[in-house]
PDB file of N, CA and C in Angstrom:
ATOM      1  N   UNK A   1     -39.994 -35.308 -16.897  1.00  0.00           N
ATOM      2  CA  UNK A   1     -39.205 -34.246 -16.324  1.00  0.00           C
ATOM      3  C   UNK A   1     -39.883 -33.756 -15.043  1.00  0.00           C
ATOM      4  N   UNK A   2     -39.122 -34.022 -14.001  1.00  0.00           N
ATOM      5  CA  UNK A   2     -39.399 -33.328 -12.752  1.00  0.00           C
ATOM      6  C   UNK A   2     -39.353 -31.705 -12.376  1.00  0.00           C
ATOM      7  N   UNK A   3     -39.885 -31.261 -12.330  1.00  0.00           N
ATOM      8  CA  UNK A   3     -39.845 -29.770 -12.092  1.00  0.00           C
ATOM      9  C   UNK A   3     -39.509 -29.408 -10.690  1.00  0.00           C
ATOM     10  N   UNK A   4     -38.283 -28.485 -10.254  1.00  0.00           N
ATOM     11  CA  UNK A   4     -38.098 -28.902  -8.925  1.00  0.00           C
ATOM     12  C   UNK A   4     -38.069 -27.161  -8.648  1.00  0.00           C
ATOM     13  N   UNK A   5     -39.032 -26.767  -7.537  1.00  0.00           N
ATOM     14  CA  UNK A   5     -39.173 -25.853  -7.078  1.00  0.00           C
ATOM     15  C   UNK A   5     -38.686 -25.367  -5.616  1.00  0.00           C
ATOM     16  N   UNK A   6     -38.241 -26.015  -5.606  1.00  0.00           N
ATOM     17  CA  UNK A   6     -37.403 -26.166  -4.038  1.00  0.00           C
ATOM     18  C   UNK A   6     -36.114 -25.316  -3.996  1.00  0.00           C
ATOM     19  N   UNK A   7     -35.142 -25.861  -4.857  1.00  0.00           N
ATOM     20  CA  UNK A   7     -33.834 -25.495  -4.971  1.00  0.00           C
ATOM     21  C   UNK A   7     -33.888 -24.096  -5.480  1.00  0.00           C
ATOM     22  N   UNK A   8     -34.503 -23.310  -6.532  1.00  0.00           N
ATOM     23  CA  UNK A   8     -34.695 -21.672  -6.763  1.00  0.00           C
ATOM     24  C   UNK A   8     -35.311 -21.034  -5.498  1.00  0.00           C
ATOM     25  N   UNK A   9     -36.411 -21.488  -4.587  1.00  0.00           N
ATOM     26  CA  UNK A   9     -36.608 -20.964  -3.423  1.00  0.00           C
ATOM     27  C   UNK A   9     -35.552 -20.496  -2.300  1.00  0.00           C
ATOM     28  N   UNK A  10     -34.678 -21.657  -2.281  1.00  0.00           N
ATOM     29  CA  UNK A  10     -33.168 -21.507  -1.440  1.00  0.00           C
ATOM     30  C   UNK A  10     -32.675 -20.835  -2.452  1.00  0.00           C
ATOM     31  N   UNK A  11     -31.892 -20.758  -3.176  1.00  0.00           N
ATOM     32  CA  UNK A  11     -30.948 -20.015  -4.299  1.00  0.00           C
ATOM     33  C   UNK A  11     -31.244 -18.612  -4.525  1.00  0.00           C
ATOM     34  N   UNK A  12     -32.348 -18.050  -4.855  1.00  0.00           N
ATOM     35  CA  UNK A  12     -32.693 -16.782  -4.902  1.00  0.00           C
ATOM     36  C   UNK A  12     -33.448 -16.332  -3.880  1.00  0.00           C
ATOM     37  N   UNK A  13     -32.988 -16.733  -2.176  1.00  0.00           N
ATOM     38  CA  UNK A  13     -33.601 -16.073  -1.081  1.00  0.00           C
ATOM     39  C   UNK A  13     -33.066 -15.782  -0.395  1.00  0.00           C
ATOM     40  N   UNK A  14     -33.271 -14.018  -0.171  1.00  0.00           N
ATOM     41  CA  UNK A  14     -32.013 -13.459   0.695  1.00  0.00           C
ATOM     42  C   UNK A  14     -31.776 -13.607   2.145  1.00  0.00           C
ATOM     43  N   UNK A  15     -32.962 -14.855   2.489  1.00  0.00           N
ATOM     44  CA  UNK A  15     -32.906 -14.838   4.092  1.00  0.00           C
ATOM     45  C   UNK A  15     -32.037 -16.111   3.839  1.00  0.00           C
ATOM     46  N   UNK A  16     -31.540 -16.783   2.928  1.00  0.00           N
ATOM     47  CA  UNK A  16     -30.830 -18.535   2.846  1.00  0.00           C
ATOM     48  C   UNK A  16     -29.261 -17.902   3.381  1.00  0.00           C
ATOM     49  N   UNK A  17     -28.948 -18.765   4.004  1.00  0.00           N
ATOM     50  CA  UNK A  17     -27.130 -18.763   4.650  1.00  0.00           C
ATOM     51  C   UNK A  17     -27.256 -19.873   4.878  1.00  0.00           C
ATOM     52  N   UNK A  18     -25.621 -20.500   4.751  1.00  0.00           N
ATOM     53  CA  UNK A  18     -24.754 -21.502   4.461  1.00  0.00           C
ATOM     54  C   UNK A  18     -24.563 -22.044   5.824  1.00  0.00           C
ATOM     55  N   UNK A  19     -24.955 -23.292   6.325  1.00  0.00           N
ATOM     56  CA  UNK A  19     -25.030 -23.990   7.496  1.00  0.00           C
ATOM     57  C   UNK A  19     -24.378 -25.501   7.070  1.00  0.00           C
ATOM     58  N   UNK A  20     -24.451 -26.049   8.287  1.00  0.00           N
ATOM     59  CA  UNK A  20     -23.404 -27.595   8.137  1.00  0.00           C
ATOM     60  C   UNK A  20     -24.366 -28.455   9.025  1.00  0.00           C
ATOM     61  N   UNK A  21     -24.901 -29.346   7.810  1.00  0.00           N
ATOM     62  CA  UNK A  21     -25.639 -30.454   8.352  1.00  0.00           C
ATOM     63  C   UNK A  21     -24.499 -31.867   8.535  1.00  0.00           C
ATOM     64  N   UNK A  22     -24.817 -32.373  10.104  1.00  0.00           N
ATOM     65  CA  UNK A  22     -23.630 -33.716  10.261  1.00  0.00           C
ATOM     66  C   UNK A  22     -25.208 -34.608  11.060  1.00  0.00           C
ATOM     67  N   UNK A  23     -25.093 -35.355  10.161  1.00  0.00           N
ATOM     68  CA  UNK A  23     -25.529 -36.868  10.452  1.00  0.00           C
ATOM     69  C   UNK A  23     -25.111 -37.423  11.806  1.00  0.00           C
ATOM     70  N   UNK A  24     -25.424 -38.680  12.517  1.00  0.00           N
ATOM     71  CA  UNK A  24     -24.485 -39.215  13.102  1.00  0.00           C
ATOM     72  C   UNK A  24     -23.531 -39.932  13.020  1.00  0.00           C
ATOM     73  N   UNK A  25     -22.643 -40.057  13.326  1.00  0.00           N
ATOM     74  CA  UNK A  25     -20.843 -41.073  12.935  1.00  0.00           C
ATOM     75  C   UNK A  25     -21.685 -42.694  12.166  1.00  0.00           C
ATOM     76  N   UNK A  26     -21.357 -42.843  11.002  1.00  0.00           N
ATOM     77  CA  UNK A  26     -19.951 -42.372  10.597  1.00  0.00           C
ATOM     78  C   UNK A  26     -20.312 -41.617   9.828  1.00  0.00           C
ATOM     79  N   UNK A  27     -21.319 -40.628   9.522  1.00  0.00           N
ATOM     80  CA  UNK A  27     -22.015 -39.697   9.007  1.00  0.00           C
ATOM     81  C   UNK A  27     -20.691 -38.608   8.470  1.00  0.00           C
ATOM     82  N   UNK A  28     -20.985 -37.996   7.489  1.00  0.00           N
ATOM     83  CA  UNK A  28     -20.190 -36.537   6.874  1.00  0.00           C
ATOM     84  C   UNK A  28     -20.220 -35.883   6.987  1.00  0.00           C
ATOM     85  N   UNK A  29     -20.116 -34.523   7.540  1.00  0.00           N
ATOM     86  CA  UNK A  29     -20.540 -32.952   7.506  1.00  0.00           C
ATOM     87  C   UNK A  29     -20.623 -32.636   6.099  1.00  0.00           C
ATOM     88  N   UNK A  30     -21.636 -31.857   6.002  1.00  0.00           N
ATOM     89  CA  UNK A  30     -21.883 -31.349   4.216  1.00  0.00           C
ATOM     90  C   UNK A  30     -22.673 -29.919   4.548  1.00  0.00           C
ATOM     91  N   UNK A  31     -21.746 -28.780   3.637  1.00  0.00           N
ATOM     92  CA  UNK A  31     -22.455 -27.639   3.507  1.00  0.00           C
ATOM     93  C   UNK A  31     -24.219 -27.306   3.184  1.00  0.00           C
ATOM     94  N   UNK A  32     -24.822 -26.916   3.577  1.00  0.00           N
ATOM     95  CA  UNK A  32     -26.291 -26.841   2.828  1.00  0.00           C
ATOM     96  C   UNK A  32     -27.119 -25.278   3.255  1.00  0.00           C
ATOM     97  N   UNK A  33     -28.191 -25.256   2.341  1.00  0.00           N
ATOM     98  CA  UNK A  33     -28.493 -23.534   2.660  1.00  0.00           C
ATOM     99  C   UNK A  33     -29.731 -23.395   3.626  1.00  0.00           C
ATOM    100  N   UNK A  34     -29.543 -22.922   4.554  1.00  0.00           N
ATOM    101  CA  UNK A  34     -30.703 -22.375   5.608  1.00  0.00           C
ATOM    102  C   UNK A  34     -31.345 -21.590   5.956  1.00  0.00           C
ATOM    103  N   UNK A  35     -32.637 -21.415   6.735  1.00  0.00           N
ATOM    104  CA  UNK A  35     -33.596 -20.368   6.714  1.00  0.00           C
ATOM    105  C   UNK A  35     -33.760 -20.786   7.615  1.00  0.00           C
ATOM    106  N   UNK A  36     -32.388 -19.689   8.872  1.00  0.00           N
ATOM    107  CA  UNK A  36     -32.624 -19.579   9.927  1.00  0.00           C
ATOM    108  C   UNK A  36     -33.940 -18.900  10.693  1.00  0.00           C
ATOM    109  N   UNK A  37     -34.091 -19.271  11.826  1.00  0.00           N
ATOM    110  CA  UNK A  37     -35.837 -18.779  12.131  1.00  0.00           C
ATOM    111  C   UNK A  37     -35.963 -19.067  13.836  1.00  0.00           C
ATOM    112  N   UNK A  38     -35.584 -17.870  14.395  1.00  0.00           N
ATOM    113  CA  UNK A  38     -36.064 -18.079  15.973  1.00  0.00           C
ATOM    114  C   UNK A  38     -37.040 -16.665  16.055  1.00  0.00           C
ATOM    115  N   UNK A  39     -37.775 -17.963  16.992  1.00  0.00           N
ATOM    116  CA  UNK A  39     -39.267 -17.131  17.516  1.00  0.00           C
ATOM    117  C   UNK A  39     -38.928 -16.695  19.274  1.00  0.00           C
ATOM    118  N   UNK A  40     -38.579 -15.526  19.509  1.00  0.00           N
ATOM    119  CA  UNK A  40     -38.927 -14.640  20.420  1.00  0.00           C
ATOM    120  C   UNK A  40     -39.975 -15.275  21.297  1.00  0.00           C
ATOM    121  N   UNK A  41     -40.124 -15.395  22.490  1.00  0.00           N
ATOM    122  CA  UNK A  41     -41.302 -15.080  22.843  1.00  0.00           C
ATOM    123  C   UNK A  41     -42.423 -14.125  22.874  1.00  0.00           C
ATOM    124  N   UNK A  42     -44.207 -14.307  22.833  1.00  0.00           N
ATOM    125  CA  UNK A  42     -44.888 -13.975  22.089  1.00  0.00           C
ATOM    126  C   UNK A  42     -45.777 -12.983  23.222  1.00  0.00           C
ATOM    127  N   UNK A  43     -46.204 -12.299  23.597  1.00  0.00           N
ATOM    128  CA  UNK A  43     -46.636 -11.755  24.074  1.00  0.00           C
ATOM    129  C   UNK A  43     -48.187 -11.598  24.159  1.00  0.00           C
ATOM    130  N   UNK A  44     -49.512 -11.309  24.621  1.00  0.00           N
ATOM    131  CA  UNK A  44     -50.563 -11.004  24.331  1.00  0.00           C
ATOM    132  C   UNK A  44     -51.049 -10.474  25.747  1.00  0.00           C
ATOM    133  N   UNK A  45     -51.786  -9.917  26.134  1.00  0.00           N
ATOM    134  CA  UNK A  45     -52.106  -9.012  27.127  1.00  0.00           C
ATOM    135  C   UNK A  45     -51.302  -9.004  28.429  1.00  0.00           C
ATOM    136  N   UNK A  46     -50.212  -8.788  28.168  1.00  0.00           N
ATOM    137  CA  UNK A  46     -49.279  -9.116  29.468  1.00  0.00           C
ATOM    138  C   UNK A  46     -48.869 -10.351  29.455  1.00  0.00           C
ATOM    139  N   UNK A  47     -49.526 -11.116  28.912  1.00  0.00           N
ATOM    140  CA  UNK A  47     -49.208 -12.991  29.100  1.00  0.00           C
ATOM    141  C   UNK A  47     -48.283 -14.042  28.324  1.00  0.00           C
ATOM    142  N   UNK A  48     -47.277 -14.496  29.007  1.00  0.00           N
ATOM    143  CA  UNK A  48     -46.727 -14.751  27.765  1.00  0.00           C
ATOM    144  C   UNK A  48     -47.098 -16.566  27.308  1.00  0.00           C
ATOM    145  N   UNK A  49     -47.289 -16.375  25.491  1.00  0.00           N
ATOM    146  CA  UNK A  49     -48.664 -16.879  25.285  1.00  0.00           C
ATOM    147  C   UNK A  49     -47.335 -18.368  24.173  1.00  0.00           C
ATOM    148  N   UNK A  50     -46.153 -17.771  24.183  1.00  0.00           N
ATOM    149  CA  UNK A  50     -45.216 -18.888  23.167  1.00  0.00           C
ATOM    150  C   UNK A  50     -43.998 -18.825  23.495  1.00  0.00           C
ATOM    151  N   UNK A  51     -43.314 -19.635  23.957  1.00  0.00           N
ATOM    152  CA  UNK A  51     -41.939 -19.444  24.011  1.00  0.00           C
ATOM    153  C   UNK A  51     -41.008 -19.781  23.288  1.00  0.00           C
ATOM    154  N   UNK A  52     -39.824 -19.292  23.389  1.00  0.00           N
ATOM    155  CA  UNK A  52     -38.784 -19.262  22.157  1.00  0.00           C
ATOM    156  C   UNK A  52     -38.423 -20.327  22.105  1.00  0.00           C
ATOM    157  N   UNK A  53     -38.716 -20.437  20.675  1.00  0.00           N
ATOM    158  CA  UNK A  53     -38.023 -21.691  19.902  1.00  0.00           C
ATOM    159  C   UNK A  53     -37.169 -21.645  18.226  1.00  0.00           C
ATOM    160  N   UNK A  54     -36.391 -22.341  18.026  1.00  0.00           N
ATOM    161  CA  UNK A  54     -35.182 -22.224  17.227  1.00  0.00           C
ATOM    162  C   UNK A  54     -35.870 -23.330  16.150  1.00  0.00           C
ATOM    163  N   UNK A  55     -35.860 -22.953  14.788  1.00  0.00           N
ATOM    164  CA  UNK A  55     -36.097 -23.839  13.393  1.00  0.00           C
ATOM    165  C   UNK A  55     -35.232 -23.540  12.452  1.00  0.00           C
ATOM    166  N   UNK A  56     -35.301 -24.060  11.570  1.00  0.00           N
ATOM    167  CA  UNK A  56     -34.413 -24.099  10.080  1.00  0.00           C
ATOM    168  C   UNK A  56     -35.503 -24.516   9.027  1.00  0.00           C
ATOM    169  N   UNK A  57     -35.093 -24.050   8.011  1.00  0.00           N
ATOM    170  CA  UNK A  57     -35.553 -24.470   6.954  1.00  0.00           C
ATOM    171  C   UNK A  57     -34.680 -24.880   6.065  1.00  0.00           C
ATOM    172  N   UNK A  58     -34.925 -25.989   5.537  1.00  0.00           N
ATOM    173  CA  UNK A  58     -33.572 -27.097   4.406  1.00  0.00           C
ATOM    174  C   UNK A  58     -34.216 -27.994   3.535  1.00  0.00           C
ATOM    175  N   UNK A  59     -33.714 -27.939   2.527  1.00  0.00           N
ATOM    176  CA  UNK A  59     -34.272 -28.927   1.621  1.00  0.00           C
ATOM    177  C   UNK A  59     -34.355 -30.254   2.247  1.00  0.00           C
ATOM    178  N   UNK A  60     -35.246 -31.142   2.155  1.00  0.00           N
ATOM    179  CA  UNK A  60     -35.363 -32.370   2.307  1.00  0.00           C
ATOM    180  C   UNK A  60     -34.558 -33.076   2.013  1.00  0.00           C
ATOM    181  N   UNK A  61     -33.911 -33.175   1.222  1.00  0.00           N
ATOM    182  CA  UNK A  61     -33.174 -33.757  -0.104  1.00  0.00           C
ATOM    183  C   UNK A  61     -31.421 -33.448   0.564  1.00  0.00           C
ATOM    184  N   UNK A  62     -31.203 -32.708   1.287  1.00  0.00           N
ATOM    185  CA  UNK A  62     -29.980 -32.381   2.041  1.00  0.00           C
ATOM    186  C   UNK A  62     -30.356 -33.368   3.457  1.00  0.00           C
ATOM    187  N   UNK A  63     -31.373 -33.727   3.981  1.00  0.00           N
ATOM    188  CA  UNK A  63     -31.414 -34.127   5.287  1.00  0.00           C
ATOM    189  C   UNK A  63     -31.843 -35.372   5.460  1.00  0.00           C
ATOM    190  N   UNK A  64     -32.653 -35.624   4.515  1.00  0.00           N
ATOM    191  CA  UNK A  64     -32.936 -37.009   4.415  1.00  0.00           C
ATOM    192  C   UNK A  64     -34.486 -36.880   4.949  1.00  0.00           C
ATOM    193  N   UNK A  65     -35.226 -38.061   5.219  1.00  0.00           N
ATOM    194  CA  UNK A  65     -36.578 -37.963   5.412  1.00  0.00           C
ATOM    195  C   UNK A  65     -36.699 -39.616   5.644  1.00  0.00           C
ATOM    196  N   UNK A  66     -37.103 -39.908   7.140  1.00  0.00           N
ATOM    197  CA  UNK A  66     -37.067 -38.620   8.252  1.00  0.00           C
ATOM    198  C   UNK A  66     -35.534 -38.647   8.564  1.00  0.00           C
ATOM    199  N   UNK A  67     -35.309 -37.463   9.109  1.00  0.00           N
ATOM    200  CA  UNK A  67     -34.190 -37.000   9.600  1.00  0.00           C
ATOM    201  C   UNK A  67     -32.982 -37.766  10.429  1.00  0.00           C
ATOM    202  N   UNK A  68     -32.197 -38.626  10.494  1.00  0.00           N
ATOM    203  CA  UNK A  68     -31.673 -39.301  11.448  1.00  0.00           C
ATOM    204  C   UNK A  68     -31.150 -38.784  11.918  1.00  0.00           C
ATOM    205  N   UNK A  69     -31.861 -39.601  13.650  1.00  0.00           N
ATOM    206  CA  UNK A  69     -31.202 -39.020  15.457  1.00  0.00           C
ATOM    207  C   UNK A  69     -30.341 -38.436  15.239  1.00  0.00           C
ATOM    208  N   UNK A  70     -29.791 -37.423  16.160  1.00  0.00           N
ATOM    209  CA  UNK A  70     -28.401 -37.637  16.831  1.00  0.00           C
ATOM    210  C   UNK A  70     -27.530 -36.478  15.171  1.00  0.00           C
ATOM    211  N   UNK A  71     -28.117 -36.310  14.849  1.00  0.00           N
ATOM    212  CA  UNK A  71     -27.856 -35.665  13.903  1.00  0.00           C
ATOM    213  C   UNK A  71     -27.823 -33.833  14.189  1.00  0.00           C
ATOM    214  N   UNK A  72     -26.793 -33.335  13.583  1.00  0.00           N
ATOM    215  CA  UNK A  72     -26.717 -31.493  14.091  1.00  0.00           C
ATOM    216  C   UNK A  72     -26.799 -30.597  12.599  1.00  0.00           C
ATOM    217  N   UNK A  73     -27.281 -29.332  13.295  1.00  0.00           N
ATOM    218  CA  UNK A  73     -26.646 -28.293  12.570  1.00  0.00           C
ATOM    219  C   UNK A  73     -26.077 -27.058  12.818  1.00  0.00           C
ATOM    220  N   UNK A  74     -24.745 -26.791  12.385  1.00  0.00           N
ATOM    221  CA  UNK A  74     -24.368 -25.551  12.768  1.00  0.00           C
ATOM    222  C   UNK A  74     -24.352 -24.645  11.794  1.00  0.00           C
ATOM    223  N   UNK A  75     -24.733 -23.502  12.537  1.00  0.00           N
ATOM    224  CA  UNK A  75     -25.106 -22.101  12.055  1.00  0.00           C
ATOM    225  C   UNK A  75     -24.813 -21.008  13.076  1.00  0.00           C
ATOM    226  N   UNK A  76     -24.071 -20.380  11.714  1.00  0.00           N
ATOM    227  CA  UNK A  76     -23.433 -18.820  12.933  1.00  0.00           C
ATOM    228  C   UNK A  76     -22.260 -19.311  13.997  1.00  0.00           C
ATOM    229  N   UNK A  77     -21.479 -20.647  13.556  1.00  0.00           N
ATOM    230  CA  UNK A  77     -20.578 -20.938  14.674  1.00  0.00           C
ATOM    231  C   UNK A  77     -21.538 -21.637  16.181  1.00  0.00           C
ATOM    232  N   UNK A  78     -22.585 -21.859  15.902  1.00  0.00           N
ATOM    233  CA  UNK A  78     -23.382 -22.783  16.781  1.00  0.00           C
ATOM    234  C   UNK A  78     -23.719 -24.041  16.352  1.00  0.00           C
ATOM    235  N   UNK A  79     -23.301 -24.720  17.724  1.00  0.00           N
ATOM    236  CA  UNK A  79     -23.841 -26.441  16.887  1.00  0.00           C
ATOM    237  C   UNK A  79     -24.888 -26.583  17.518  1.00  0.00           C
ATOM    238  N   UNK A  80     -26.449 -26.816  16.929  1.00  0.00           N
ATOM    239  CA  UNK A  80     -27.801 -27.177  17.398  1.00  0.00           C
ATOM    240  C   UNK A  80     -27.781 -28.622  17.068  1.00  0.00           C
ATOM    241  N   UNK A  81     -28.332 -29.282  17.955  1.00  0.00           N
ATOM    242  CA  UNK A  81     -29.072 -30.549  18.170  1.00  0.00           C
ATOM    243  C   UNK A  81     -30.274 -30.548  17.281  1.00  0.00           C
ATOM    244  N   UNK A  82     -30.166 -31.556  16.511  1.00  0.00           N
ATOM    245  CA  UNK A  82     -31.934 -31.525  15.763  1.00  0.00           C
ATOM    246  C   UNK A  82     -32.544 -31.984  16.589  1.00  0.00           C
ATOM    247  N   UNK A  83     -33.510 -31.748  17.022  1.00  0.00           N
ATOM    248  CA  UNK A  83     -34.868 -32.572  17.636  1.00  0.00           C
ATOM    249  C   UNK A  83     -35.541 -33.115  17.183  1.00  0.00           C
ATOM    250  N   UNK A  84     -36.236 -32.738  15.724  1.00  0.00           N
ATOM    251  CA  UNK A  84     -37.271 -33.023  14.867  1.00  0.00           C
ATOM    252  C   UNK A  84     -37.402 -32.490  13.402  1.00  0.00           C
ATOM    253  N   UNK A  85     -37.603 -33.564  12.560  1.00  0.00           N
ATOM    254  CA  UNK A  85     -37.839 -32.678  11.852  1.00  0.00           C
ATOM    255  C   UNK A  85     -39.158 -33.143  10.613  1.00  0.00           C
ATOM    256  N   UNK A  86     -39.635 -31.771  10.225  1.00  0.00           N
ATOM    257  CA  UNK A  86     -41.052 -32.042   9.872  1.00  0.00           C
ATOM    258  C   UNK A  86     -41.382 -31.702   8.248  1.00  0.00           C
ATOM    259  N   UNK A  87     -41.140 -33.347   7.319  1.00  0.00           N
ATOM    260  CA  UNK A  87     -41.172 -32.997   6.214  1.00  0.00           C
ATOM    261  C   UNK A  87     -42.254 -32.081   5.399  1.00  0.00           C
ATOM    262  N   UNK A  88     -42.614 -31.301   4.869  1.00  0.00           N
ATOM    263  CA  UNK A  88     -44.170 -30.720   4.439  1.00  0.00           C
ATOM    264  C   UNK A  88     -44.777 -31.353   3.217  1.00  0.00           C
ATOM    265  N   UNK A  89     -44.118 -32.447   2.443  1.00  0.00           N
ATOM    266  CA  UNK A  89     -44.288 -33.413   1.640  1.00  0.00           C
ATOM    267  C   UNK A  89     -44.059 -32.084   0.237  1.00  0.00           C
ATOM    268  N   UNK A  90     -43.571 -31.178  -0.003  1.00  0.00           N
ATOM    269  CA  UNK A  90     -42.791 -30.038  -0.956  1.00  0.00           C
ATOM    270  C   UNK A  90     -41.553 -30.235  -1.597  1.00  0.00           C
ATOM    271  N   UNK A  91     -41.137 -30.786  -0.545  1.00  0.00           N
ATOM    272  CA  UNK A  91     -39.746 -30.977  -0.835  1.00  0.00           C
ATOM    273  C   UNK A  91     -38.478 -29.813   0.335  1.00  0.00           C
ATOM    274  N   UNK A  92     -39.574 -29.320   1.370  1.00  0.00           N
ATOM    275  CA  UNK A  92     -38.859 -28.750   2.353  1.00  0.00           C
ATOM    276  C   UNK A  92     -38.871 -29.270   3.782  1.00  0.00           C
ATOM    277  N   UNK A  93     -38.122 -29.173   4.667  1.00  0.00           N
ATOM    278  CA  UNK A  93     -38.175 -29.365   6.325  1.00  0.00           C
ATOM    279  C   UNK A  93     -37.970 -28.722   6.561  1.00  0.00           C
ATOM    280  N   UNK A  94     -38.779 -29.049   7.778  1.00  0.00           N
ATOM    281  CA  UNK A  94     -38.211 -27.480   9.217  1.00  0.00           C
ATOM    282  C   UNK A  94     -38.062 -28.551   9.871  1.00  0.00           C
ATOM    283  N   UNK A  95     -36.643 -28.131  10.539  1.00  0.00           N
ATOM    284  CA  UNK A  95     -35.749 -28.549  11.752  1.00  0.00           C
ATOM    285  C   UNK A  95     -35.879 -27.748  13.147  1.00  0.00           C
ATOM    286  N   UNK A  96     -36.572 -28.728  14.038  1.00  0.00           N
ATOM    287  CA  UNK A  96     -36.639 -27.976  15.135  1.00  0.00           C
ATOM    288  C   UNK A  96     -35.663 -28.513  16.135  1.00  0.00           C
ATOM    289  N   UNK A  97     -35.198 -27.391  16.359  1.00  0.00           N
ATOM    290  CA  UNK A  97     -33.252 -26.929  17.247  1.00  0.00           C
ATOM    291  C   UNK A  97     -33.223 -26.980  18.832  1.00  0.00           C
ATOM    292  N   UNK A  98     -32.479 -27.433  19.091  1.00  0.00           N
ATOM    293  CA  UNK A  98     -31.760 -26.916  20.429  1.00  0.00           C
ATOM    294  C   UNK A  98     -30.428 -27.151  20.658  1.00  0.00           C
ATOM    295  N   UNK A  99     -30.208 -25.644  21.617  1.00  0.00           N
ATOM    296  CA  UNK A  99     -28.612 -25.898  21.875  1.00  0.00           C
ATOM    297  C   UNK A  99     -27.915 -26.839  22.918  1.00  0.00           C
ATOM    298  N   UNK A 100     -28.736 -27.194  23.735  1.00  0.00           N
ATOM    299  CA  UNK A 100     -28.046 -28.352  24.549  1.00  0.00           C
ATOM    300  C   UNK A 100     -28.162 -29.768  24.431  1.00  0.00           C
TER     301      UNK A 100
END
């Protein structure tokens, strides 16, 4: 018996909302739950030290591993471009986004 700790992390977390992962053609759109996550730029003595960048968090197991190209997700009525994505060997990814 596999014990899967992944899926109660998404399920009982009030930051998870309902996003649409699409593959590339002839790929499917399929609902899945996300942990949206943009970083502001970062500030430190006047300097700015990080700039904004857009991630997700998604089960592995919804995206595949590794992630294939050309592949999107929309959230909030936005379609992001995956760029990357970085399994943590858990059973989670972070998807790193852009909109163009």
């Amino acid at each position: 018996m596999t014990l899967d700790l992944v899926t109660p992390f998404f399920s009982n977390n009030p930051f998870t909302e309902q996003g649409t992962f699409t593959p590339p053609a002839p790929g499917v759109a399929k609902p899945i739950d996300v942990i949206f996550e943009k970083i502001e730029s970062i500030m430190a003595a006047g300097v700015k030290i990080q700039n904004a960048e857009t991630t997700a968090l998604v089960k592995t197991a919804d995206v595949g591993d590794p992630v294939p190209n050309g592949s999107t997700l929309t959230l909030r009525a936005v379609v992001y471009k995956i760029i990357k994505g970085f399994d943590d060997s858990t059973g989670v990814t972070t998807l790193q986004l852009s909109r163009n």
